[in-house]
Protein backbone atom coordinates (compact mmCIF):
# COMPACT_ATOMS: atom_id res chain seq x y z
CA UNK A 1 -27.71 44.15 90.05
CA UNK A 2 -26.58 47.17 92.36
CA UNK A 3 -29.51 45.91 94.67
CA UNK A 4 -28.25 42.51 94.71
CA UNK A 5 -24.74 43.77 95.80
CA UNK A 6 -25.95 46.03 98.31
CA UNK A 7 -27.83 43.28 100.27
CA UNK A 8 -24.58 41.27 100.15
CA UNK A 9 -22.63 43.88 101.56
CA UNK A 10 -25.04 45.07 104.02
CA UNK A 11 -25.63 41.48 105.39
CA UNK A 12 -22.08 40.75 104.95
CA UNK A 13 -21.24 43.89 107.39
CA UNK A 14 -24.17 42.64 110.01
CA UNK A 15 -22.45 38.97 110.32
CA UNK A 16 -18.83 40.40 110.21
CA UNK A 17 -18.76 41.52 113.95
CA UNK A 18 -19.86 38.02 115.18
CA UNK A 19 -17.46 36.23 113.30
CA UNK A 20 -14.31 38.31 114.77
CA UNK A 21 -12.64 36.61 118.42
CA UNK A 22 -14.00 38.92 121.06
CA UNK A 23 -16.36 40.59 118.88
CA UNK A 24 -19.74 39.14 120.34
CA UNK A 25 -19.58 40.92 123.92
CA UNK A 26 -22.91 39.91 125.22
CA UNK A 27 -23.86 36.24 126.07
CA UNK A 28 -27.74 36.22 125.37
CA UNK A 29 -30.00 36.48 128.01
CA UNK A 30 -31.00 32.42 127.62
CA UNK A 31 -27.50 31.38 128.00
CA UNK A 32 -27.00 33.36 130.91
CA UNK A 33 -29.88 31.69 132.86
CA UNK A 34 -29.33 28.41 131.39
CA UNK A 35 -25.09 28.91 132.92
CA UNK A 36 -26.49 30.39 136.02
CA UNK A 37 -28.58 27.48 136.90
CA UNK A 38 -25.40 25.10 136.20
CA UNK A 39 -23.43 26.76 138.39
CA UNK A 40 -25.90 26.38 141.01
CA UNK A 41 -26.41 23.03 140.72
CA UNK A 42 -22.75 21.96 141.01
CA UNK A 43 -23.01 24.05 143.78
CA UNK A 44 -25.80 22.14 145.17
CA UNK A 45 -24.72 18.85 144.54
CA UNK A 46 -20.84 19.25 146.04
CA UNK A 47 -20.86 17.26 149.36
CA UNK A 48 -17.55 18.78 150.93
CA UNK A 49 -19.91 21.79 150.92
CA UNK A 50 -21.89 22.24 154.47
CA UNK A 51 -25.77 21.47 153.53
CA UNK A 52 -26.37 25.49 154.44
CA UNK A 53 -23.54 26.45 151.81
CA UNK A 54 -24.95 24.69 149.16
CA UNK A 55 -28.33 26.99 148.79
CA UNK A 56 -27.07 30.22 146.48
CA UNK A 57 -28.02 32.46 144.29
CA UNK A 58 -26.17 32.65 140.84
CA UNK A 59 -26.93 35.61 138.41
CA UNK A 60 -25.48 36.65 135.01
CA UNK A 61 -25.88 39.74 133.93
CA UNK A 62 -23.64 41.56 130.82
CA UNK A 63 -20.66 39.78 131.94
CA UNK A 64 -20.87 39.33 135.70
CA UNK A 65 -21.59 36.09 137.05
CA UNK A 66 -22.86 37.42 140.65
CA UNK A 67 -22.79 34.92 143.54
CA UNK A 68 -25.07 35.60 146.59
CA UNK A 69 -25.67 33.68 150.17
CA UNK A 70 -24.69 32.38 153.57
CA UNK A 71 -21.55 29.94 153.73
CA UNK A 72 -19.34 28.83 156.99
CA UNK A 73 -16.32 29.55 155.48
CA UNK A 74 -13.81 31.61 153.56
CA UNK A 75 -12.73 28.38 152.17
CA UNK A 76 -16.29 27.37 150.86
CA UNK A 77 -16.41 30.88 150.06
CA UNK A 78 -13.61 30.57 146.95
CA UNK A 79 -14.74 27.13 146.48
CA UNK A 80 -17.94 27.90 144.82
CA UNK A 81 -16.36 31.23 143.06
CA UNK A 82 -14.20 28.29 142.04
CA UNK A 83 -17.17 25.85 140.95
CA UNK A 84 -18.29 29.37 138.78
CA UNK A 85 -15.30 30.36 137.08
CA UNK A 86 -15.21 26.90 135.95
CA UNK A 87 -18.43 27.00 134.56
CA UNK A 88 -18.21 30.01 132.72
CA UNK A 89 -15.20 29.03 131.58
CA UNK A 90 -16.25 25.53 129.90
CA UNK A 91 -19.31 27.51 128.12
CA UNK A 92 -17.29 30.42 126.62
CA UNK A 93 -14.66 30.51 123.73
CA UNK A 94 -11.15 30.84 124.88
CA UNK A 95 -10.77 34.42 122.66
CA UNK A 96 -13.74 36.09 124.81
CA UNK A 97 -12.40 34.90 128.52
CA UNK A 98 -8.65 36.30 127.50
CA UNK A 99 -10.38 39.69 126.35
CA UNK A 100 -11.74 40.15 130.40
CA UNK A 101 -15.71 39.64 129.43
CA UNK A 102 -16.42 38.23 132.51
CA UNK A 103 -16.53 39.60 136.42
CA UNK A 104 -17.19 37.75 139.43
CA UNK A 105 -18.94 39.42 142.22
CA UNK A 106 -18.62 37.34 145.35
CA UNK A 107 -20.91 38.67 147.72
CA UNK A 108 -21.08 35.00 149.75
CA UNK A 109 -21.57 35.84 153.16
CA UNK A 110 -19.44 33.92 155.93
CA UNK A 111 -21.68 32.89 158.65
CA UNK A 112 -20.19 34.32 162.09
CA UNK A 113 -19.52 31.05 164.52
């Protein structure tokens, strides 16, 4: 009987920290990929963005959703941090966004003129 109490409470304690808002700090390593390649291709696939702008690389890693390439503007610039922040947003619950999990590195280049 102590055995089967034991297991109960040590399983119990294991699923405890994912069932508490802002508990789970780490998106797995799937879902980061599989977010990364969304963002890029609403990236891709935006029109108002030159054809040059629209060919980025996105990368997740432990909470920061890093945004590398060439755009024309400033304005493109925040538009695709935009695009991101959106995505990351729709895939994550509400509690984890509010507790800061996430950082955006925007290290989009504006192309000189």
């Amino acid at each position: 009987m102590r055995g089967k109490i034991r297991n109960i409470a040590v399983t119990g304690c294991l699923a405890l920290p994912l069932s508490l808002p802002g508990a789970a700090t780490e998106w797995s390593t799937q879902k980061e990929i599989k977010v990364a390649k969304k963002i890029k291709k609403e990236v891709a696939k935006d029109e108002a963005l030159q054809p040059s702008s629209r060919n980025i690389d996105v990368t997740i890693r432990n909470g920061v959703v890093t945004l590398k390439g060439m755009v024309r503007s400033e304005t493109e610039s925040q538009e695709i941090l935009g695009k991101a922040e959106s995505e990351v947003t729709q895939e994550t619950h509400s509690e984890l966004i509010n507790a800061a999990l996430f950082r955006f590195d925007n290290q989009l280049e504006v192309a000189s003129q």
